[in-house]
C-alpha atoms as a PDB file:
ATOM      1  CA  UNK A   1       0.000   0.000   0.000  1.00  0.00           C
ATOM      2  CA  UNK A   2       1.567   3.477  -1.033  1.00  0.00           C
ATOM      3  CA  UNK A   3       1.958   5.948   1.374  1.00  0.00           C
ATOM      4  CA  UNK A   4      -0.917   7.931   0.390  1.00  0.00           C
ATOM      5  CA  UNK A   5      -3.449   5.371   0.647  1.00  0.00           C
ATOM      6  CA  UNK A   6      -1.991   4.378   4.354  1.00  0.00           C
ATOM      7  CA  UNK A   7      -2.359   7.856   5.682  1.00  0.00           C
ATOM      8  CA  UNK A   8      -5.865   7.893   4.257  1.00  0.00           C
ATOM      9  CA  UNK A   9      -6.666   4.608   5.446  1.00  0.00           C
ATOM     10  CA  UNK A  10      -5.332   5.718   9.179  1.00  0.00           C
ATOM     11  CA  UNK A  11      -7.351   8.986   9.254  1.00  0.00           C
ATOM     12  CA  UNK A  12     -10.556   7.818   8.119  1.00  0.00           C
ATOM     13  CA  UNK A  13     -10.490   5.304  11.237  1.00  0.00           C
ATOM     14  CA  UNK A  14      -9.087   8.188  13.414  1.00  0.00           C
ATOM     15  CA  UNK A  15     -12.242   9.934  11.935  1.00  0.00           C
ATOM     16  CA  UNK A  16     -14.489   7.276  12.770  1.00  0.00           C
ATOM     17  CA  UNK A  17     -12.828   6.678  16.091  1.00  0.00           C
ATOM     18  CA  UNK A  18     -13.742  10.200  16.943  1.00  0.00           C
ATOM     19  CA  UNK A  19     -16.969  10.215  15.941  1.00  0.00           C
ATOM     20  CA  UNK A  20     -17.353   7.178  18.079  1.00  0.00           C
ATOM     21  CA  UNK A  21     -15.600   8.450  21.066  1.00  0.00           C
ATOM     22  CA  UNK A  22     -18.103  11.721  20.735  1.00  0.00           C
ATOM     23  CA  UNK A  23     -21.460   9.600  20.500  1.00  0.00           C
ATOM     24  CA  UNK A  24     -19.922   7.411  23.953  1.00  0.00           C
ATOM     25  CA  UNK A  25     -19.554  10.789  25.370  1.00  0.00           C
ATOM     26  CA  UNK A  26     -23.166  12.013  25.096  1.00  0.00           C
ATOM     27  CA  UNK A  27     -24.316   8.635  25.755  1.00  0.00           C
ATOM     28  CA  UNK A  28     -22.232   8.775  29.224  1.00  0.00           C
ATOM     29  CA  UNK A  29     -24.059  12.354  29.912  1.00  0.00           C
ATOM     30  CA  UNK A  30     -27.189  10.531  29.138  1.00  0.00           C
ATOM     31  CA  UNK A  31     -26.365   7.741  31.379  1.00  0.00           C
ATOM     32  CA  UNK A  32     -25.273  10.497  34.104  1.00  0.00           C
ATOM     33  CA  UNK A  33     -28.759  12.362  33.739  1.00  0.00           C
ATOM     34  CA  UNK A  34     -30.856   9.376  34.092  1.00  0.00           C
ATOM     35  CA  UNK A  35     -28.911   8.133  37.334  1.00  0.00           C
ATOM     36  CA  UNK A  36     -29.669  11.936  38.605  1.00  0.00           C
ATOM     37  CA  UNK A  37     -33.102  11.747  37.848  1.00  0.00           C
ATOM     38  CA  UNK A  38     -33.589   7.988  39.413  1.00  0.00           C
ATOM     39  CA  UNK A  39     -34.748   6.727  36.463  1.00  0.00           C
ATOM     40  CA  UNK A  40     -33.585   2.701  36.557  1.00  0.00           C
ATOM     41  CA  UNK A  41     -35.294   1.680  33.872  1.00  0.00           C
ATOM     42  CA  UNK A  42     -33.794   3.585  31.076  1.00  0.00           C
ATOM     43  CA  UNK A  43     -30.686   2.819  32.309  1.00  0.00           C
ATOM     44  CA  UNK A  44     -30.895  -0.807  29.962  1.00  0.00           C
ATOM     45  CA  UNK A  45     -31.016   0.796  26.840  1.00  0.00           C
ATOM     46  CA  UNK A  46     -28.161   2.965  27.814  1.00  0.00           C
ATOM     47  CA  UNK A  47     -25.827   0.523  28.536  1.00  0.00           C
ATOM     48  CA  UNK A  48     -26.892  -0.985  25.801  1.00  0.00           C
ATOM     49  CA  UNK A  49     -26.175   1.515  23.294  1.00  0.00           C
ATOM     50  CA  UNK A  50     -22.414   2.207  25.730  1.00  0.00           C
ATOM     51  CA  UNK A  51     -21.261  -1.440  25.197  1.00  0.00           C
ATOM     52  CA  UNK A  52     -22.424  -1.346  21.310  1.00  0.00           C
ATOM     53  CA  UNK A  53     -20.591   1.598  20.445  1.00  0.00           C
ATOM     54  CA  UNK A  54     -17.514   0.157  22.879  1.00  0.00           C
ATOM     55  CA  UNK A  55     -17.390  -2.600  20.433  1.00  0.00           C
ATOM     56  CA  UNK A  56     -17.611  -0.276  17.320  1.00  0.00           C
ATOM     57  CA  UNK A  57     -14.293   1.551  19.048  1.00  0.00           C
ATOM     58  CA  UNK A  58     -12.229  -1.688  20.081  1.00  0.00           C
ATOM     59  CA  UNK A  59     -12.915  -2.943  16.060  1.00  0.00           C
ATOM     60  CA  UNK A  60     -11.551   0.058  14.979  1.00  0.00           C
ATOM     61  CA  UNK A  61      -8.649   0.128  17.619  1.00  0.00           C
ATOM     62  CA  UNK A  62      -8.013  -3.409  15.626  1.00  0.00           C
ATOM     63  CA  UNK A  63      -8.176  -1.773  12.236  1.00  0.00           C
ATOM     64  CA  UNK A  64      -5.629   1.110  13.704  1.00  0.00           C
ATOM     65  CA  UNK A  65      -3.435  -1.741  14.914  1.00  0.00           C
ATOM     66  CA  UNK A  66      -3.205  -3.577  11.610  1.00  0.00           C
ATOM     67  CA  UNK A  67      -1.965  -0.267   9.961  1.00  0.00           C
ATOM     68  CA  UNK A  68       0.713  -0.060  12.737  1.00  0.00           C
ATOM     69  CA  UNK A  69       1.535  -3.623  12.075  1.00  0.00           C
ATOM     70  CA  UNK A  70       1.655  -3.145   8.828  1.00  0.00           C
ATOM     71  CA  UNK A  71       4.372  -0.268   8.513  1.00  0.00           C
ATOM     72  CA  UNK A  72       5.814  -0.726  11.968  1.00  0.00           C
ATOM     73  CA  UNK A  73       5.574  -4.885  12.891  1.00  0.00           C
ATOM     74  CA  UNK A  74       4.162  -4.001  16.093  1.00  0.00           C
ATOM     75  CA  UNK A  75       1.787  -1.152  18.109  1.00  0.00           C
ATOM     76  CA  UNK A  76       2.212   2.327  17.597  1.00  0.00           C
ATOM     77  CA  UNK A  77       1.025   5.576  19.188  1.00  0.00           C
ATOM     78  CA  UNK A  78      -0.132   8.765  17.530  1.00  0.00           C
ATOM     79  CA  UNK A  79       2.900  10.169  18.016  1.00  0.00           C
ATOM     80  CA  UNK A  80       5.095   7.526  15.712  1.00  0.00           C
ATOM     81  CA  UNK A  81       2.325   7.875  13.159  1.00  0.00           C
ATOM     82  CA  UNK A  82       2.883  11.292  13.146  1.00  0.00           C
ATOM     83  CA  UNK A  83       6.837  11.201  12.888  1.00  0.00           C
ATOM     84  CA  UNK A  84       6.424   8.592  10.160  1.00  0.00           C
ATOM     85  CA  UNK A  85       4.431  11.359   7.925  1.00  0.00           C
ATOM     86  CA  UNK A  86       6.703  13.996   8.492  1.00  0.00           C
ATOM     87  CA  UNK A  87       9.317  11.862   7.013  1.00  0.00           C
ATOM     88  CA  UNK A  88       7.367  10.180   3.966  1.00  0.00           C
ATOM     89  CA  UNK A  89       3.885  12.479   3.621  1.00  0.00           C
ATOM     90  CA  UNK A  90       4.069  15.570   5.414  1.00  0.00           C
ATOM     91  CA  UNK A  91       1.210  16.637   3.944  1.00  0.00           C
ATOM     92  CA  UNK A  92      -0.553  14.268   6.657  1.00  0.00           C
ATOM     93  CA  UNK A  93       1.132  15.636   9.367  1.00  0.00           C
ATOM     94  CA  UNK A  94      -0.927  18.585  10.290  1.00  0.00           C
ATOM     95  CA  UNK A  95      -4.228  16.326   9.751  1.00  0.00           C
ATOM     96  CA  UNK A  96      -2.954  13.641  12.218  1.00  0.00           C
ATOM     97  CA  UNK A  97      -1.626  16.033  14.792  1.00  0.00           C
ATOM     98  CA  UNK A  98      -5.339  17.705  14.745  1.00  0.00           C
ATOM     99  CA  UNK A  99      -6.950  14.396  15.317  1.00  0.00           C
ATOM    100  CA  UNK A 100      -4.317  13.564  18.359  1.00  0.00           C
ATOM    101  CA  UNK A 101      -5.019  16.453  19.934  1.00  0.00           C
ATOM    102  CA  UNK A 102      -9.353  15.476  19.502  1.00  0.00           C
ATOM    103  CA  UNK A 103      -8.801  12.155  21.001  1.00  0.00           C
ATOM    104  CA  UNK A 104      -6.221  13.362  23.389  1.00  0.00           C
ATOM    105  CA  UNK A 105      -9.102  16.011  24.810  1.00  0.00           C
ATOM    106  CA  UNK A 106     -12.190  13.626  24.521  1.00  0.00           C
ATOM    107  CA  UNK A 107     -10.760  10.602  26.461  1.00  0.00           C
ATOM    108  CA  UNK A 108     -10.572  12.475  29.931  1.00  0.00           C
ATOM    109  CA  UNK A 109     -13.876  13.384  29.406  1.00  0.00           C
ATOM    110  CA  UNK A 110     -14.938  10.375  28.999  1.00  0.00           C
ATOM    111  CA  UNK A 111     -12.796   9.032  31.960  1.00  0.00           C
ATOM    112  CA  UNK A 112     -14.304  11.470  34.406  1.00  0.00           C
ATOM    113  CA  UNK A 113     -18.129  11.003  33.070  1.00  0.00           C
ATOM    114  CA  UNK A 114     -17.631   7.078  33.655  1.00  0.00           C
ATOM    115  CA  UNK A 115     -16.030   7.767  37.305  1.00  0.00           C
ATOM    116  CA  UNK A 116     -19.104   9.889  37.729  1.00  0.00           C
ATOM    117  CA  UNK A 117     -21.410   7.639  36.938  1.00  0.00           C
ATOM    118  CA  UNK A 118     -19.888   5.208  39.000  1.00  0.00           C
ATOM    119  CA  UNK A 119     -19.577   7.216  41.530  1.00  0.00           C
ATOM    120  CA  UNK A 120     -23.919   7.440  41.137  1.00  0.00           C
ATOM    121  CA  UNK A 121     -24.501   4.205  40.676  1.00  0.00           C
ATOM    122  CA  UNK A 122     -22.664   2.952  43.942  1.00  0.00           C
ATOM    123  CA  UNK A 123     -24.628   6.351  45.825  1.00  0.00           C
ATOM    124  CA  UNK A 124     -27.848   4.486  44.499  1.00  0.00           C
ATOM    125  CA  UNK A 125     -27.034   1.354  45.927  1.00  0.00           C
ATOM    126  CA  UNK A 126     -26.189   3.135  49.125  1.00  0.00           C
ATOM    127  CA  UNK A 127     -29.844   4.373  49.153  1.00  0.00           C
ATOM    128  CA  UNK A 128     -31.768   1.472  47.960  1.00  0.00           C
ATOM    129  CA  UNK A 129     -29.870  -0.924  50.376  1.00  0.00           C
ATOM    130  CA  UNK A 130     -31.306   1.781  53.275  1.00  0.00           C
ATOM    131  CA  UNK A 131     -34.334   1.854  51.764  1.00  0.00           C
ATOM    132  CA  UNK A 132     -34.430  -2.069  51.611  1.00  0.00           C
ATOM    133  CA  UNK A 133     -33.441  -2.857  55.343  1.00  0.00           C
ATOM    134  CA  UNK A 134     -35.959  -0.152  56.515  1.00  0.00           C
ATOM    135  CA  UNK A 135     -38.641  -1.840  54.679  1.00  0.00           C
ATOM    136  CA  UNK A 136     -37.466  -5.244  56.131  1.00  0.00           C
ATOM    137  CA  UNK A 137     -37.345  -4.058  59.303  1.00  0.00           C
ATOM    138  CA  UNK A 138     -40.731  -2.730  59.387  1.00  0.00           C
ATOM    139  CA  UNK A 139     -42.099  -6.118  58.274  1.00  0.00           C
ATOM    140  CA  UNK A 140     -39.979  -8.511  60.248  1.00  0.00           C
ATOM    141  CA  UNK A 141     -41.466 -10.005  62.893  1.00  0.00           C
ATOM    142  CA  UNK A 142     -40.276  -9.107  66.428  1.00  0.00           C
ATOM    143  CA  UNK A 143     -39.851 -12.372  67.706  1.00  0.00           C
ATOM    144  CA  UNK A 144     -37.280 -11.576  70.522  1.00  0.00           C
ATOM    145  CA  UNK A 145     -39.613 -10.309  72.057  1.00  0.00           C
ATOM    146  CA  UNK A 146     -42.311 -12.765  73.047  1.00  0.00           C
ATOM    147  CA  UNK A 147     -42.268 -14.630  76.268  1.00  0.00           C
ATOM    148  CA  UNK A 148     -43.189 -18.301  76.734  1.00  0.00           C
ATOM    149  CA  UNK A 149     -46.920 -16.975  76.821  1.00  0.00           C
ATOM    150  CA  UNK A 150     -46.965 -15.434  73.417  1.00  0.00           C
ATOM    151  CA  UNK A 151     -46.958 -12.301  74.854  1.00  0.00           C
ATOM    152  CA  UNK A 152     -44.637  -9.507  74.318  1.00  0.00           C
ATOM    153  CA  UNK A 153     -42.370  -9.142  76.645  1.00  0.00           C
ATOM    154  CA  UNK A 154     -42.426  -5.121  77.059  1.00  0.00           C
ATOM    155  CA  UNK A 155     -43.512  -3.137  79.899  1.00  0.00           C
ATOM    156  CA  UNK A 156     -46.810  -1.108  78.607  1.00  0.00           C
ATOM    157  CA  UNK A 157     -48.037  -5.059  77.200  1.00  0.00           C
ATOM    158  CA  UNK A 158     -47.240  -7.125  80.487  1.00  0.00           C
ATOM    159  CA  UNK A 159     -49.170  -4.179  82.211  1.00  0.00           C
ATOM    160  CA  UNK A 160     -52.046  -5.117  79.497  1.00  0.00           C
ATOM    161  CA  UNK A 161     -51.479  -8.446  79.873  1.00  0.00           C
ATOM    162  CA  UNK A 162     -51.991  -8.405  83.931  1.00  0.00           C
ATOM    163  CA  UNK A 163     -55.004  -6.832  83.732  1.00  0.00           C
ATOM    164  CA  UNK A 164     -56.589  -9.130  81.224  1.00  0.00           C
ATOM    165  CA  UNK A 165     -55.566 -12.204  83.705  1.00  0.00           C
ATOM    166  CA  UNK A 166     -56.883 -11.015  86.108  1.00  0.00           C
END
């Protein structure tokens, strides 16, 4: 493959990386909204969508890796595609650099929206494990608190208790 068709091969799945990287992005705020807003059930089709679109980015990781392969025999960063153009296309230099520095800015964002979420989702499990042993313990039954009589063994019942005997 000449050098021409390489570079354009390598930025059209840098393009499509980014594109992908963006739509994971809103999907993430999406995902952060919905835990805000307590609503569990949308939260399905969300993560849906997230691991969809993960696998969309890790098959186009493996296409980026094949080109690296390809010119290098092993993994390469941006950076060493980068040097490689200034040497043999330099006319792809400025393009690659651009789309470093959009993948270099989006993946912290998307690093901090997925801690945040995180951070959400273990805050809601907080809550509904509350809300779940106050519910429990409203139901259980107080059996510690029976004598051999069947009676309960506090002080305002015996006093009830007495004066039915009797």
């Amino acid at each position: 493959m000449n050098d021409k068709k390489f570079f354009q091969n390598l930025i059209e799945i840098l393009d499509k990386e980014i594109k992908a990287y963006t739509n994971l992005k809103e999907l993430f705020e999406e995902k952060k909204e919905t835990l805000k807003n307590s609503k569990p059930d949308d939260l399905g089709v969300l993560d849906s969508k997230i691991l969809a679109l993960n696998n969309q980015i890790m098959k186009l990781d493996g296409s980026r890796k094949e080109l690296a392969l390809e010119k290098f025999g092993e993994d390469a960063n941006m950076s060493r595609f980068i040097e490689l153009a200034e040497r043999e296309a330099p006319e792809y230099t400025e393009p690659l650099a651009d789309r470093k520095v959009k993948i270099c800015n989006i993946i912290p964002e998307l690093t901090l929206l997925n801690n945040q979420n995180v951070e959400l989702l273990k805050h809601g499990i907080i809550i509904s494990n509350k809300m779940l042993e106050t519910i429990i313990n409203a139901f259980a039954p107080q059996g510690c608190n029976y004598n051999g009589a069947g009676k309960t063994d506090t002080h305002d019942v015996d006093m009830w208790t007495i004066n039915e005997e009797i």
